[in-house]
PDB file of N, CA and C in Angstrom:
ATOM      1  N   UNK A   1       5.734 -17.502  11.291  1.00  0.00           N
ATOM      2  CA  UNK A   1       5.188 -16.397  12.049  1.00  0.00           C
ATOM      3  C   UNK A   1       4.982 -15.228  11.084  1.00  0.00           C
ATOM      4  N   UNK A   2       4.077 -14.254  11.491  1.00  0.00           N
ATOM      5  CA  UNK A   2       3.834 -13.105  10.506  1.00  0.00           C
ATOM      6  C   UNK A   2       4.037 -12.392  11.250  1.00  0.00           C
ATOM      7  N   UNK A   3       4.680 -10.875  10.856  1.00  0.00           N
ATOM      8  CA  UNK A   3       4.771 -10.071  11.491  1.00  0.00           C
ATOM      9  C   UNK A   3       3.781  -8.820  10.996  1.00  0.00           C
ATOM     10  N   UNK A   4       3.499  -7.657  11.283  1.00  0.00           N
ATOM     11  CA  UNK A   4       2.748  -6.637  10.370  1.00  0.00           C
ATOM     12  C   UNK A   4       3.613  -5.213  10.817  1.00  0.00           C
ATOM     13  N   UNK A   5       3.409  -4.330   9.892  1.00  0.00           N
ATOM     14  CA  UNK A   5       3.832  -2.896  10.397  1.00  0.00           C
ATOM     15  C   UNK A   5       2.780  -2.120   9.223  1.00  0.00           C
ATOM     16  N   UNK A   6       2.640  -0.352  10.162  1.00  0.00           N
ATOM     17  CA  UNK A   6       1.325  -0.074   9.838  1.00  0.00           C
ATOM     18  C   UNK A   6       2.293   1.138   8.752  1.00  0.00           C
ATOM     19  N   UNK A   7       1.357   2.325   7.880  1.00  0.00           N
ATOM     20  CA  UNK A   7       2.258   2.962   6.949  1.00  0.00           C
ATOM     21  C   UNK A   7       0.582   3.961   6.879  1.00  0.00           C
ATOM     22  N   UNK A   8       0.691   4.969   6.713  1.00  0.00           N
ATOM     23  CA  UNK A   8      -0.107   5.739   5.961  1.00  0.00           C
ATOM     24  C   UNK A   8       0.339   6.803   5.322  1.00  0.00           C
ATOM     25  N   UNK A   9      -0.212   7.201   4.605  1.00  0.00           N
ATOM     26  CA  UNK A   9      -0.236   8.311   3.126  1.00  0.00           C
ATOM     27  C   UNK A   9      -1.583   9.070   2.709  1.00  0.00           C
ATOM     28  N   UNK A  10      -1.464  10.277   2.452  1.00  0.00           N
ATOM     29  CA  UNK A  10      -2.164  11.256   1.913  1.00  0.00           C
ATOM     30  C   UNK A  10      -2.055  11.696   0.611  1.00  0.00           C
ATOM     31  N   UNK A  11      -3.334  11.557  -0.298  1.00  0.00           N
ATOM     32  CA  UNK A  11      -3.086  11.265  -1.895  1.00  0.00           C
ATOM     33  C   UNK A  11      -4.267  12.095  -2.369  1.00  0.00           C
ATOM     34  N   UNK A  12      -4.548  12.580  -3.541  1.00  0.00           N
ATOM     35  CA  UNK A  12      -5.521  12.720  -4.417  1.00  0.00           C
ATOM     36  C   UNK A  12      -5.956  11.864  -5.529  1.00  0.00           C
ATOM     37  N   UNK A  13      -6.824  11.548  -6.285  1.00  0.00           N
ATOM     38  CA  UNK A  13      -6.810  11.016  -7.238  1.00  0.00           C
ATOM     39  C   UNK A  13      -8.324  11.016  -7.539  1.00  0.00           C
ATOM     40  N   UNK A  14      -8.665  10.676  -9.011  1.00  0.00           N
ATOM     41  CA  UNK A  14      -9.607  10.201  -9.119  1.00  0.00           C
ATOM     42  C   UNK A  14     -10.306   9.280 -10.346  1.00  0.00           C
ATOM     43  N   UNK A  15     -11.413   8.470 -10.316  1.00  0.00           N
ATOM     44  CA  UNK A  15     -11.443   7.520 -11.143  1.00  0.00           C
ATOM     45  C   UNK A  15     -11.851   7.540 -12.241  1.00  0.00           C
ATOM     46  N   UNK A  16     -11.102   7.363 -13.727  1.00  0.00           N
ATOM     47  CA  UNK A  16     -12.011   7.709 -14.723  1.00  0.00           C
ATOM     48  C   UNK A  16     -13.340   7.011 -15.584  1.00  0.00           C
ATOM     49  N   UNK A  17     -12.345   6.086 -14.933  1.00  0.00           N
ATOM     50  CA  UNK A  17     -13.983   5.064 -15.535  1.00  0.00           C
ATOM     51  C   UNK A  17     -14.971   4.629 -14.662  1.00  0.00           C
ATOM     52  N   UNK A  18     -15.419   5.784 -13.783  1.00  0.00           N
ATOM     53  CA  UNK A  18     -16.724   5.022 -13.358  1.00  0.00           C
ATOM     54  C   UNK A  18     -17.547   6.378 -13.964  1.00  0.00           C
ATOM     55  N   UNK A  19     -18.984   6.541 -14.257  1.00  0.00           N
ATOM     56  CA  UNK A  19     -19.968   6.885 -14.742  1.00  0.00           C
ATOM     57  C   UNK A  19     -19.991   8.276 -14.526  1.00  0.00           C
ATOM     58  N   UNK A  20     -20.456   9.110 -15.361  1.00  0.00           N
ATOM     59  CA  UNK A  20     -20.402  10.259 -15.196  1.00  0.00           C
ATOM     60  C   UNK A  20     -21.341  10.706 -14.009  1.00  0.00           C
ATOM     61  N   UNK A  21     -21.410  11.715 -12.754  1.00  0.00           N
ATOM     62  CA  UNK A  21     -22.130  11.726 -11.987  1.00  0.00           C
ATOM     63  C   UNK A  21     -21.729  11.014 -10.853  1.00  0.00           C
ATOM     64  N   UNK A  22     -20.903  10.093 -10.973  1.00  0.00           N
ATOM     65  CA  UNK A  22     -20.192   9.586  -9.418  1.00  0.00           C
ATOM     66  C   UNK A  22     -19.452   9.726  -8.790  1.00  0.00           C
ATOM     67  N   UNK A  23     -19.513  10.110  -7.306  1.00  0.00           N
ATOM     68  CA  UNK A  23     -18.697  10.653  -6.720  1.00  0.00           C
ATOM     69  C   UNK A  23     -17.294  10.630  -6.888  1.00  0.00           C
ATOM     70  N   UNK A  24     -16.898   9.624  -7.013  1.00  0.00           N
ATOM     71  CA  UNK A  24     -14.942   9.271  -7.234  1.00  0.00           C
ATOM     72  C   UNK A  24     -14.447   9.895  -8.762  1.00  0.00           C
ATOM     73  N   UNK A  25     -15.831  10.717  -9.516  1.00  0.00           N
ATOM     74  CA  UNK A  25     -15.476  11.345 -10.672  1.00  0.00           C
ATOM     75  C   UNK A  25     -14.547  12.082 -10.720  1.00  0.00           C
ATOM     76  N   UNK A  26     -14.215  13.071 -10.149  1.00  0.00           N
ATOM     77  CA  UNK A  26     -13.675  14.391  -9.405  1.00  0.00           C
ATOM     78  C   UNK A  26     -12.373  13.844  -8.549  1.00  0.00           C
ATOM     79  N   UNK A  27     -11.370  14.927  -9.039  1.00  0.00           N
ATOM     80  CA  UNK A  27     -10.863  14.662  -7.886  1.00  0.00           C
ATOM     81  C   UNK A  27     -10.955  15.063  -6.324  1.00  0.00           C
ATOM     82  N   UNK A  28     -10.533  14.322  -5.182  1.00  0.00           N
ATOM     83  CA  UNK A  28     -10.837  14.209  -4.191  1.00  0.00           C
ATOM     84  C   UNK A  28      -9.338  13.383  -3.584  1.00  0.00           C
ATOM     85  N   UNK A  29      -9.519  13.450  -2.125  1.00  0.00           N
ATOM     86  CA  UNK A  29      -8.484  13.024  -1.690  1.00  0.00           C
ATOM     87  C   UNK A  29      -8.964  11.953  -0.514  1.00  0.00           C
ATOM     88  N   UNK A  30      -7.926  11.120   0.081  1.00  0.00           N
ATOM     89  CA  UNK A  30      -8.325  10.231   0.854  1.00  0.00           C
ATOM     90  C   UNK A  30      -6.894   9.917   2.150  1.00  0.00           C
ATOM     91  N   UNK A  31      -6.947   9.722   3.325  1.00  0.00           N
ATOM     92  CA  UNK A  31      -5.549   9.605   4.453  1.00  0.00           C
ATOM     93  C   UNK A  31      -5.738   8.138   3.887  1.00  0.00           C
ATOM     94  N   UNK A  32      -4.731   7.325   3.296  1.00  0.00           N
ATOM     95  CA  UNK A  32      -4.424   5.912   3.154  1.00  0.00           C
ATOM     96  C   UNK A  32      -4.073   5.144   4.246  1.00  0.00           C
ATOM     97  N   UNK A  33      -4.628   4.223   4.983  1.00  0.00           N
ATOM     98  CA  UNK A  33      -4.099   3.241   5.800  1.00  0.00           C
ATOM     99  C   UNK A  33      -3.238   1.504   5.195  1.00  0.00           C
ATOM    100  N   UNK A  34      -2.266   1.414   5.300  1.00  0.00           N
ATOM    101  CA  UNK A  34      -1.549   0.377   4.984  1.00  0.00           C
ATOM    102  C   UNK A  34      -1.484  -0.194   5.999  1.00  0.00           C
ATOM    103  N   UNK A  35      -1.269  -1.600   6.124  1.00  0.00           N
ATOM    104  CA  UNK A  35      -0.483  -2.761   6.782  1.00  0.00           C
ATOM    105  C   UNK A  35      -0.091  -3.546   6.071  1.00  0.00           C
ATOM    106  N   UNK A  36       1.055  -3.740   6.457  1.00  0.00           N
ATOM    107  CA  UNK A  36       1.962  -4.698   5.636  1.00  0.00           C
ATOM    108  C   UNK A  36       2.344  -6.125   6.556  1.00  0.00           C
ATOM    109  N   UNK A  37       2.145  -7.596   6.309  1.00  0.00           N
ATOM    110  CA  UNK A  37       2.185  -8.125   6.512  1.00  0.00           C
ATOM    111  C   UNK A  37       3.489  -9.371   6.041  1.00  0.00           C
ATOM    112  N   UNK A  38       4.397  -9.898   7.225  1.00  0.00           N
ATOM    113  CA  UNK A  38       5.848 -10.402   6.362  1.00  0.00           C
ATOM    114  C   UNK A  38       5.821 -11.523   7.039  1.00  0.00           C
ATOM    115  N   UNK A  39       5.999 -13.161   6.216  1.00  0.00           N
ATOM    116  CA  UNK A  39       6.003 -14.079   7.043  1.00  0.00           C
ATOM    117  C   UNK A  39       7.519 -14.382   6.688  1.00  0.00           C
ATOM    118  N   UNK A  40       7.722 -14.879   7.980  1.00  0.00           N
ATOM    119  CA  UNK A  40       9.121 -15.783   8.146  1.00  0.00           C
ATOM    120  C   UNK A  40       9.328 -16.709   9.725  1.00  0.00           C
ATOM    121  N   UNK A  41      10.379 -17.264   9.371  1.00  0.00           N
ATOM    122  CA  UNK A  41      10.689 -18.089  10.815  1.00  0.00           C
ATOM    123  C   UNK A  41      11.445 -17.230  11.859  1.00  0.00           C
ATOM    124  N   UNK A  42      10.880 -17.073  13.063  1.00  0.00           N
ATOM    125  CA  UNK A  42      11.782 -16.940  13.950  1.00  0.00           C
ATOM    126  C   UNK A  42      12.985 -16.731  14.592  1.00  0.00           C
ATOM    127  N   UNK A  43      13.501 -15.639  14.447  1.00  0.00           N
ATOM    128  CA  UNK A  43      15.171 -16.123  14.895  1.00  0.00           C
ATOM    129  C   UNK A  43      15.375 -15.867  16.337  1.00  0.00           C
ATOM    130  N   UNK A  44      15.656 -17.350  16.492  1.00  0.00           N
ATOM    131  CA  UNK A  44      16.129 -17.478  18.198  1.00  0.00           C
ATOM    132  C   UNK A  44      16.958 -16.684  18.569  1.00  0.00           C
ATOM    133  N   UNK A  45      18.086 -16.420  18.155  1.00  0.00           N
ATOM    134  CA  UNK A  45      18.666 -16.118  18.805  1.00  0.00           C
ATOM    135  C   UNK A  45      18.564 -14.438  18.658  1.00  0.00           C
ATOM    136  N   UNK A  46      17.926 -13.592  17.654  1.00  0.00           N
ATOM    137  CA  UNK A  46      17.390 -11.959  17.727  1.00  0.00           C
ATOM    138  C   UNK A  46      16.304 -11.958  18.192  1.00  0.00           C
ATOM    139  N   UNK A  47      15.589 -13.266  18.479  1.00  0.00           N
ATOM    140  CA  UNK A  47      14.148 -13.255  19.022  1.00  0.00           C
ATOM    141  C   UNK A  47      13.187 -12.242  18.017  1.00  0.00           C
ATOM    142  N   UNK A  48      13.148 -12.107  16.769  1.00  0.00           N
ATOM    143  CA  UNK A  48      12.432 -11.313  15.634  1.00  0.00           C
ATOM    144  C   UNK A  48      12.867 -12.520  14.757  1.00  0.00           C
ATOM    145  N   UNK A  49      11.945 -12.063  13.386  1.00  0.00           N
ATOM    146  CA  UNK A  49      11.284 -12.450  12.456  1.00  0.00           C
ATOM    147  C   UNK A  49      12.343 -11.448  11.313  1.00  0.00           C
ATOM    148  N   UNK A  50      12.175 -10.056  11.708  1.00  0.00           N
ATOM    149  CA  UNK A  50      12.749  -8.987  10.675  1.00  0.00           C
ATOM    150  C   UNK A  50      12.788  -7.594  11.795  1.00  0.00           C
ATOM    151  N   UNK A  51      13.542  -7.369  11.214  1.00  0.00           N
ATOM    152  CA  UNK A  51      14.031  -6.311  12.140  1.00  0.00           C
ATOM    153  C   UNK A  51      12.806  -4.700  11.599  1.00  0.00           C
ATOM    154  N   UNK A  52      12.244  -4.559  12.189  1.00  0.00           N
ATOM    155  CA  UNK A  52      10.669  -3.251  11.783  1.00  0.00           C
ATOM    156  C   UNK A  52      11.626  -2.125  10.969  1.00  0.00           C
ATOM    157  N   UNK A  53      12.763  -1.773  11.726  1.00  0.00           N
ATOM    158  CA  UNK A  53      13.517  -0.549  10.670  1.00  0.00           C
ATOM    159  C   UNK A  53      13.900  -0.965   9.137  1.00  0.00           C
ATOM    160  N   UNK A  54      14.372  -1.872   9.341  1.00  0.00           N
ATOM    161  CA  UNK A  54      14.875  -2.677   7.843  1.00  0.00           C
ATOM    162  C   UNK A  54      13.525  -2.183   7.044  1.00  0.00           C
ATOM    163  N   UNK A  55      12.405  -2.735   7.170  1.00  0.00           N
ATOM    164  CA  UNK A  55      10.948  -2.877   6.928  1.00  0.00           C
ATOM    165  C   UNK A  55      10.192  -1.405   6.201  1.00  0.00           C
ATOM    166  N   UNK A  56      11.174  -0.541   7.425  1.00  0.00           N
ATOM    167  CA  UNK A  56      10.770   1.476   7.252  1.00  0.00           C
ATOM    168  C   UNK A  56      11.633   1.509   6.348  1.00  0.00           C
ATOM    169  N   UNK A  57      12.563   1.291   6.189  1.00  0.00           N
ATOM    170  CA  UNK A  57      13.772   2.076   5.510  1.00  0.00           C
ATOM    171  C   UNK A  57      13.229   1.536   4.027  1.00  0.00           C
ATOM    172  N   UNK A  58      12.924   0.449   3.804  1.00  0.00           N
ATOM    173  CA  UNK A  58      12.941  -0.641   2.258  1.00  0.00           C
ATOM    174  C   UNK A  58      11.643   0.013   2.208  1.00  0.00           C
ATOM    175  N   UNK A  59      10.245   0.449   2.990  1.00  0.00           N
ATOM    176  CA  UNK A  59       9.056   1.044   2.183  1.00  0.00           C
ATOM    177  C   UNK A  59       9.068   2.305   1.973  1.00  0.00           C
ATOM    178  N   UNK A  60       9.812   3.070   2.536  1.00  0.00           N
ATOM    179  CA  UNK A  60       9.483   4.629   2.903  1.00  0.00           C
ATOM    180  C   UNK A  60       9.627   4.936   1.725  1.00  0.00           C
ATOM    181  N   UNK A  61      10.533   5.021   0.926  1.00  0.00           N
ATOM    182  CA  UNK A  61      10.482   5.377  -0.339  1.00  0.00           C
ATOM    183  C   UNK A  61       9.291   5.298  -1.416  1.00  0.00           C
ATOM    184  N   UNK A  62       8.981   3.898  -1.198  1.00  0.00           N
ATOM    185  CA  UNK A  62       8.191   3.929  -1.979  1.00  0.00           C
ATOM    186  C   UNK A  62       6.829   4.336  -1.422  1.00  0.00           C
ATOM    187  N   UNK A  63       6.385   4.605  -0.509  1.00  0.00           N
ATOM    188  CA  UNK A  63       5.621   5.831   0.220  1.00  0.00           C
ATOM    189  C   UNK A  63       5.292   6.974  -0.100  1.00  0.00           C
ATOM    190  N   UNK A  64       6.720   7.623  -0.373  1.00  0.00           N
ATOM    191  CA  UNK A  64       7.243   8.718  -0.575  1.00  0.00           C
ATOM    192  C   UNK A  64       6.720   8.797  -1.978  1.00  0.00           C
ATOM    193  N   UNK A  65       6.465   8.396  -2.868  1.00  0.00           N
ATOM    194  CA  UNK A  65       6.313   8.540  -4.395  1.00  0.00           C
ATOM    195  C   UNK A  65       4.809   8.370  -4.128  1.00  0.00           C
ATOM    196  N   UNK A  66       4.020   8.048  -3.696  1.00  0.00           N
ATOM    197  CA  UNK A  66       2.321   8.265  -3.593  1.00  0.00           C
ATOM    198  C   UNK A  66       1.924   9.481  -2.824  1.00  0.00           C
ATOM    199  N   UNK A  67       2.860   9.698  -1.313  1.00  0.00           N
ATOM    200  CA  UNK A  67       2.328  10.919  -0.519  1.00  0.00           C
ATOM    201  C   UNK A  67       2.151  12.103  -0.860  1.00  0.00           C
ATOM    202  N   UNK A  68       1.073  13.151  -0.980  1.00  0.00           N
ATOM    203  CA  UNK A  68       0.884  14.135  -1.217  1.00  0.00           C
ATOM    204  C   UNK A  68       1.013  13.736  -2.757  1.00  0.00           C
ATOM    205  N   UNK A  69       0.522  13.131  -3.337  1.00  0.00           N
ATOM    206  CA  UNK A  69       0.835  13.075  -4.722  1.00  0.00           C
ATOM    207  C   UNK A  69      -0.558  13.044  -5.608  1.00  0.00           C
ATOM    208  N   UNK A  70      -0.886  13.337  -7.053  1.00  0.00           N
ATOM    209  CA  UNK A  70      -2.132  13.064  -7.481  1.00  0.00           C
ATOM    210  C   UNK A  70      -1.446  11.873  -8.248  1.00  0.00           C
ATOM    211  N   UNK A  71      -2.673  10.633  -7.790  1.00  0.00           N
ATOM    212  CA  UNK A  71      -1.818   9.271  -8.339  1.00  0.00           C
ATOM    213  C   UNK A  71      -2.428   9.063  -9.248  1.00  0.00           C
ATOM    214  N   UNK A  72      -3.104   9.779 -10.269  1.00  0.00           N
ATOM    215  CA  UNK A  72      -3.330   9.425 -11.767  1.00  0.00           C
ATOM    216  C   UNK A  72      -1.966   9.552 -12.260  1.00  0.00           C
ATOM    217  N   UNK A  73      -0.900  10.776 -12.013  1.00  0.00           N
ATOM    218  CA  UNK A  73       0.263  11.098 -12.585  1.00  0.00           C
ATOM    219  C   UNK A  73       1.088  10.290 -12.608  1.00  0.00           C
ATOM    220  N   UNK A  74       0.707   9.124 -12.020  1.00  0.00           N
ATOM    221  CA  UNK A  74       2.140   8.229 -11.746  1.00  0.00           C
ATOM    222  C   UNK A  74       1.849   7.103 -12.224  1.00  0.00           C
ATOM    223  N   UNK A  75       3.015   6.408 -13.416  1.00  0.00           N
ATOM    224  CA  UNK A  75       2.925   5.316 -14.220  1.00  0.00           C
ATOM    225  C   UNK A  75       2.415   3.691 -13.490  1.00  0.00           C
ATOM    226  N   UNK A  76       1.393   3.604 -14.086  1.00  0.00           N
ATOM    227  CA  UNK A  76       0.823   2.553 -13.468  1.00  0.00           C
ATOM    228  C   UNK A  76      -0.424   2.969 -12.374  1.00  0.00           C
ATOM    229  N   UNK A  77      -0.862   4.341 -12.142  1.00  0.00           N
ATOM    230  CA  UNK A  77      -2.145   4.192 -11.827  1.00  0.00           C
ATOM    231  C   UNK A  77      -2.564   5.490 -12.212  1.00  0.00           C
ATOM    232  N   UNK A  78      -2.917   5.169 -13.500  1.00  0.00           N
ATOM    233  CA  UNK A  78      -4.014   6.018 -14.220  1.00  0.00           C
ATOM    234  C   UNK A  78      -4.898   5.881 -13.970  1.00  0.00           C
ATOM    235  N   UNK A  79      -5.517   4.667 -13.495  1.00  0.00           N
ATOM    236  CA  UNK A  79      -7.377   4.019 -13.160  1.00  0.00           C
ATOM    237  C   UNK A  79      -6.615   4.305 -11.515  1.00  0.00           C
ATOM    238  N   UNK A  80      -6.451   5.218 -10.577  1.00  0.00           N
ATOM    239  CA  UNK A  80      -5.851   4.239  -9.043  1.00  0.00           C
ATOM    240  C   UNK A  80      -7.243   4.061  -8.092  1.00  0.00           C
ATOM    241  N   UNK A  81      -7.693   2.921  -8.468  1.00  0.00           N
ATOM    242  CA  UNK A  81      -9.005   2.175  -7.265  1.00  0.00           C
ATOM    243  C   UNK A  81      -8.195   1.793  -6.068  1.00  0.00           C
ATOM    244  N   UNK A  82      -8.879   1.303  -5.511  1.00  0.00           N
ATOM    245  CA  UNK A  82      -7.600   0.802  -4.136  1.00  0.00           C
ATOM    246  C   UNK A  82      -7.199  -0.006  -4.591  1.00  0.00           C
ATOM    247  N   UNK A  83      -7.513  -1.304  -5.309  1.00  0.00           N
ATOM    248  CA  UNK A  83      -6.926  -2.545  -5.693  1.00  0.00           C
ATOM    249  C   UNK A  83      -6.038  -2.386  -6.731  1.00  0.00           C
ATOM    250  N   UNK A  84      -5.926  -1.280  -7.653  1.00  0.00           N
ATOM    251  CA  UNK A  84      -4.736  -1.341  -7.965  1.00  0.00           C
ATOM    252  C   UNK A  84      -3.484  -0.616  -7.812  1.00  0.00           C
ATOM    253  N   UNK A  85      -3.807   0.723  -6.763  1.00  0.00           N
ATOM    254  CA  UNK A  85      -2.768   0.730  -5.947  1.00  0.00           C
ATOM    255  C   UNK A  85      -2.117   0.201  -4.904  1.00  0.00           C
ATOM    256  N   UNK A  86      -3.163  -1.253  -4.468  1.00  0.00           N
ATOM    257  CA  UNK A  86      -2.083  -2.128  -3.646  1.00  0.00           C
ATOM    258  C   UNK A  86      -1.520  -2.904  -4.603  1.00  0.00           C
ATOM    259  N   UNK A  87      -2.146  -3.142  -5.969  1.00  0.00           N
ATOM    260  CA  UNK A  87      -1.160  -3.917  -6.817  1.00  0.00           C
ATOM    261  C   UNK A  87      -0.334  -2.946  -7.023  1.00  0.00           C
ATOM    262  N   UNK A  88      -0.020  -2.025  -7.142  1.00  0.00           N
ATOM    263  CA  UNK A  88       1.282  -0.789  -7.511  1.00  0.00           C
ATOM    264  C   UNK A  88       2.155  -1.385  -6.183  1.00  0.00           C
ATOM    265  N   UNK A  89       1.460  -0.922  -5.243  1.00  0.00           N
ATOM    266  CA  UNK A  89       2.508  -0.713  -3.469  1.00  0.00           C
ATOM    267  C   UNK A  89       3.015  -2.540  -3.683  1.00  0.00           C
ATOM    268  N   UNK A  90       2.184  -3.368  -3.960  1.00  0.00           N
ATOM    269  CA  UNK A  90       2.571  -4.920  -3.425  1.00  0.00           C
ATOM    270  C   UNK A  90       4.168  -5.070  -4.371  1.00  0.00           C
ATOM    271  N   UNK A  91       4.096  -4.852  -5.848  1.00  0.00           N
ATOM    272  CA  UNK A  91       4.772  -5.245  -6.724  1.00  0.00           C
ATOM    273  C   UNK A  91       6.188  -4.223  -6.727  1.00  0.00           C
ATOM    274  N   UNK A  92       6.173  -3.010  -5.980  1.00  0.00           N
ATOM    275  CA  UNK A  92       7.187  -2.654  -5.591  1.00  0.00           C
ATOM    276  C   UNK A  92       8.050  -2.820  -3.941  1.00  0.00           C
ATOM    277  N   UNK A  93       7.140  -3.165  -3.650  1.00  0.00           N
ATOM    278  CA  UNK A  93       7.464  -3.777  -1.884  1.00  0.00           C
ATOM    279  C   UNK A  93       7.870  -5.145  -1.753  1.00  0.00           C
ATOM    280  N   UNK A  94       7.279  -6.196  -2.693  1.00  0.00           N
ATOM    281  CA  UNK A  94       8.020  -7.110  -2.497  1.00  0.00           C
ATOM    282  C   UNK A  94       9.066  -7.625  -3.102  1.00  0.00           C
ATOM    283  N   UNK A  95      10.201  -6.775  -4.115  1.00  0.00           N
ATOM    284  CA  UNK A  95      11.213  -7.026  -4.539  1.00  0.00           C
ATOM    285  C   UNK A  95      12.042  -6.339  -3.746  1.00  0.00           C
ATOM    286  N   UNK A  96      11.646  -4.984  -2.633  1.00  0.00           N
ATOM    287  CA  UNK A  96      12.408  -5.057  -1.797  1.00  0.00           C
ATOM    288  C   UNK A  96      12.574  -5.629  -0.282  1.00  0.00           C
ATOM    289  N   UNK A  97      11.501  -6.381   0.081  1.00  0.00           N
ATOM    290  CA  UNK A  97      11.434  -7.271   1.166  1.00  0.00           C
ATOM    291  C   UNK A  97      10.810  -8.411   0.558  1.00  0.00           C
ATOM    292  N   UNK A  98      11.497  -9.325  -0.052  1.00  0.00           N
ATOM    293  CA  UNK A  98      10.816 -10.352  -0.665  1.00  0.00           C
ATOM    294  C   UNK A  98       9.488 -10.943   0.094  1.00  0.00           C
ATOM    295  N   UNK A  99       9.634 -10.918   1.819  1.00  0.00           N
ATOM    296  CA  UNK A  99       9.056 -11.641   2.795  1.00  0.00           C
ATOM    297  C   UNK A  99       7.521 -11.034   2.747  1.00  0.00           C
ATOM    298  N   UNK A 100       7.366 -10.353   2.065  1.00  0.00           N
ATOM    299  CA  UNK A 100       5.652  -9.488   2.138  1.00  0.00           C
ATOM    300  C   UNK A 100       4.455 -10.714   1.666  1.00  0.00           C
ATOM    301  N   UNK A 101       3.936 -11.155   2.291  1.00  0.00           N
ATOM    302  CA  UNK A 101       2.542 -12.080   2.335  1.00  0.00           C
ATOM    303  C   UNK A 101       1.094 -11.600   2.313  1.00  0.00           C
ATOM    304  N   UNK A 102       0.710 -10.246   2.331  1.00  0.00           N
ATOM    305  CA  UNK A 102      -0.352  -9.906   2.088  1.00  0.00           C
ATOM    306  C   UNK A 102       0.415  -8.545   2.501  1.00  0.00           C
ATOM    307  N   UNK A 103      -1.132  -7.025   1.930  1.00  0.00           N
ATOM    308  CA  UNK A 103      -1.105  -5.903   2.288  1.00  0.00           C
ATOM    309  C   UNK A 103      -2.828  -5.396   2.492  1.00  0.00           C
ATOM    310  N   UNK A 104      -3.020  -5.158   3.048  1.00  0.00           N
ATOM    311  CA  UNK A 104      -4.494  -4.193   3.777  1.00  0.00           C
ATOM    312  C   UNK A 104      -4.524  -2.841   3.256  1.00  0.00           C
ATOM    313  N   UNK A 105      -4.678  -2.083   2.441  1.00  0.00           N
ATOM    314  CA  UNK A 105      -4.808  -1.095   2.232  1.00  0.00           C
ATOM    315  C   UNK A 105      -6.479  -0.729   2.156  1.00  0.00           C
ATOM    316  N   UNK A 106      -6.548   0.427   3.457  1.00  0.00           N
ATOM    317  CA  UNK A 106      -7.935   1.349   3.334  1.00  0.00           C
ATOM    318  C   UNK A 106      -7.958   2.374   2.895  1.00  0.00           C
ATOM    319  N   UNK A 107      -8.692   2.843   2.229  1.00  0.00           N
ATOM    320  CA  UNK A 107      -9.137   4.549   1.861  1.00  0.00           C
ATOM    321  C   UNK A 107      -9.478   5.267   2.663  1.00  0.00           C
ATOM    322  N   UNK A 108     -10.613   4.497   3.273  1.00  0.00           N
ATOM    323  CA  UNK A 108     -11.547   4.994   4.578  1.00  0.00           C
ATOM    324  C   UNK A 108     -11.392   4.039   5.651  1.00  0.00           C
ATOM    325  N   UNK A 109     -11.704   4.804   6.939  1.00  0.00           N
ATOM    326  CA  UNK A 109     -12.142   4.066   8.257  1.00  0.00           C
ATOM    327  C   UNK A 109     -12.517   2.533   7.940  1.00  0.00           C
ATOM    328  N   UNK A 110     -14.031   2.408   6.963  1.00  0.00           N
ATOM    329  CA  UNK A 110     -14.461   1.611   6.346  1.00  0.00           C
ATOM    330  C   UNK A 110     -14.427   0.868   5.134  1.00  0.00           C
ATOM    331  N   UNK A 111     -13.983   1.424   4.382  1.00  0.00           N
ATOM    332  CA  UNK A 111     -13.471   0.740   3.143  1.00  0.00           C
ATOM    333  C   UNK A 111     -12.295   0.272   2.872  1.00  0.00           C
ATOM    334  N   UNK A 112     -11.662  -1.092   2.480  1.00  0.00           N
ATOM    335  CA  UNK A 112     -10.389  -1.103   2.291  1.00  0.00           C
ATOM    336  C   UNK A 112     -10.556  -2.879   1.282  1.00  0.00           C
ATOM    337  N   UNK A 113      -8.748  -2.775   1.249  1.00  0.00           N
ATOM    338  CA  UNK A 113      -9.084  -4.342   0.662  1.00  0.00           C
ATOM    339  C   UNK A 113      -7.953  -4.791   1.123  1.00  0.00           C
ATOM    340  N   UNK A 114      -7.809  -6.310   0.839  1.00  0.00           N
ATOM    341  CA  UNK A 114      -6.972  -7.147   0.935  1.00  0.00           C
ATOM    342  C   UNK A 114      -5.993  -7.688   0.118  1.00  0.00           C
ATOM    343  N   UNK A 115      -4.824  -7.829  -0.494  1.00  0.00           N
ATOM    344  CA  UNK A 115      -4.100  -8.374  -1.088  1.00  0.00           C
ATOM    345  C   UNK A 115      -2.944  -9.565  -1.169  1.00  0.00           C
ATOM    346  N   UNK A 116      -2.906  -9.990  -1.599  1.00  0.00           N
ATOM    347  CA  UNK A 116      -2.033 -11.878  -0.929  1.00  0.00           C
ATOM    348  C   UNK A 116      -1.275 -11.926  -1.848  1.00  0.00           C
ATOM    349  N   UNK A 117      -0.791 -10.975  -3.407  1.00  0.00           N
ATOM    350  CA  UNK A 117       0.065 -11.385  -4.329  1.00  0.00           C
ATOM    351  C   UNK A 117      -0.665 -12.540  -5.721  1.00  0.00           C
ATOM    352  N   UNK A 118      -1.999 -12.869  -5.760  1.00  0.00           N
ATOM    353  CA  UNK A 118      -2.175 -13.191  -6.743  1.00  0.00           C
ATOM    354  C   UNK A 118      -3.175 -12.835  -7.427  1.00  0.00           C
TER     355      UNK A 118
END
């Protein structure tokens, strides 16, 4: 079974290697939408998978180190595109909930990506 829980964050940043003249040149900011996705079996007898607080408590932190933050400043996303700040969020989220099977992270309403860990 998979379970999901949702997370958002408010960030600045911006990209250096795309072309001079393009919008993501500059910085700018974006409301982040996360979902986090955790597979496991069933437990009959708690009737859950993982308990959702366990889930808050093990991400918030690391939340907390992107929110309100400009994420060029922070080791490991000097370039931060979305895809490699879900590789940032994935590779610190799943050593503390090993159970993480994919993450959804959007920028926008419309834009976002997918991540599965490889």
């Amino acid at each position: 079974m998979i379970i999901c829980k949702h997370f958002s964050f408010d960030s600045a940043h911006f990209l250096p290697k795309v072309p001079e003249g393009h919008k993501c040149k500059g910085i700018h900011g974006h409301t982040y939408r996360l979902t986090l996705y955790f597979e496991g079996k069933l437990d009959n007898e708690l009737g859950w998978v993982m308990d959702f607080t366990d889930i808050k408590e093990a991400v918030n932190p690391i939340i907390e180190c992107v929110d309100h933050k400009l994420l060029n400043n922070i080791a490991g996303l000097e370039n931060p595109t979305c895809e490699h700040i879900a590789i940032w969020l994935w590779n610190r989220i799943k050593d503390k909930v090993p159970q993480l099977c994919r993450i959804r992270l959007y920028e926008t309403p419309t834009s976002g990506i997918v991540y599965e860990g490889v």
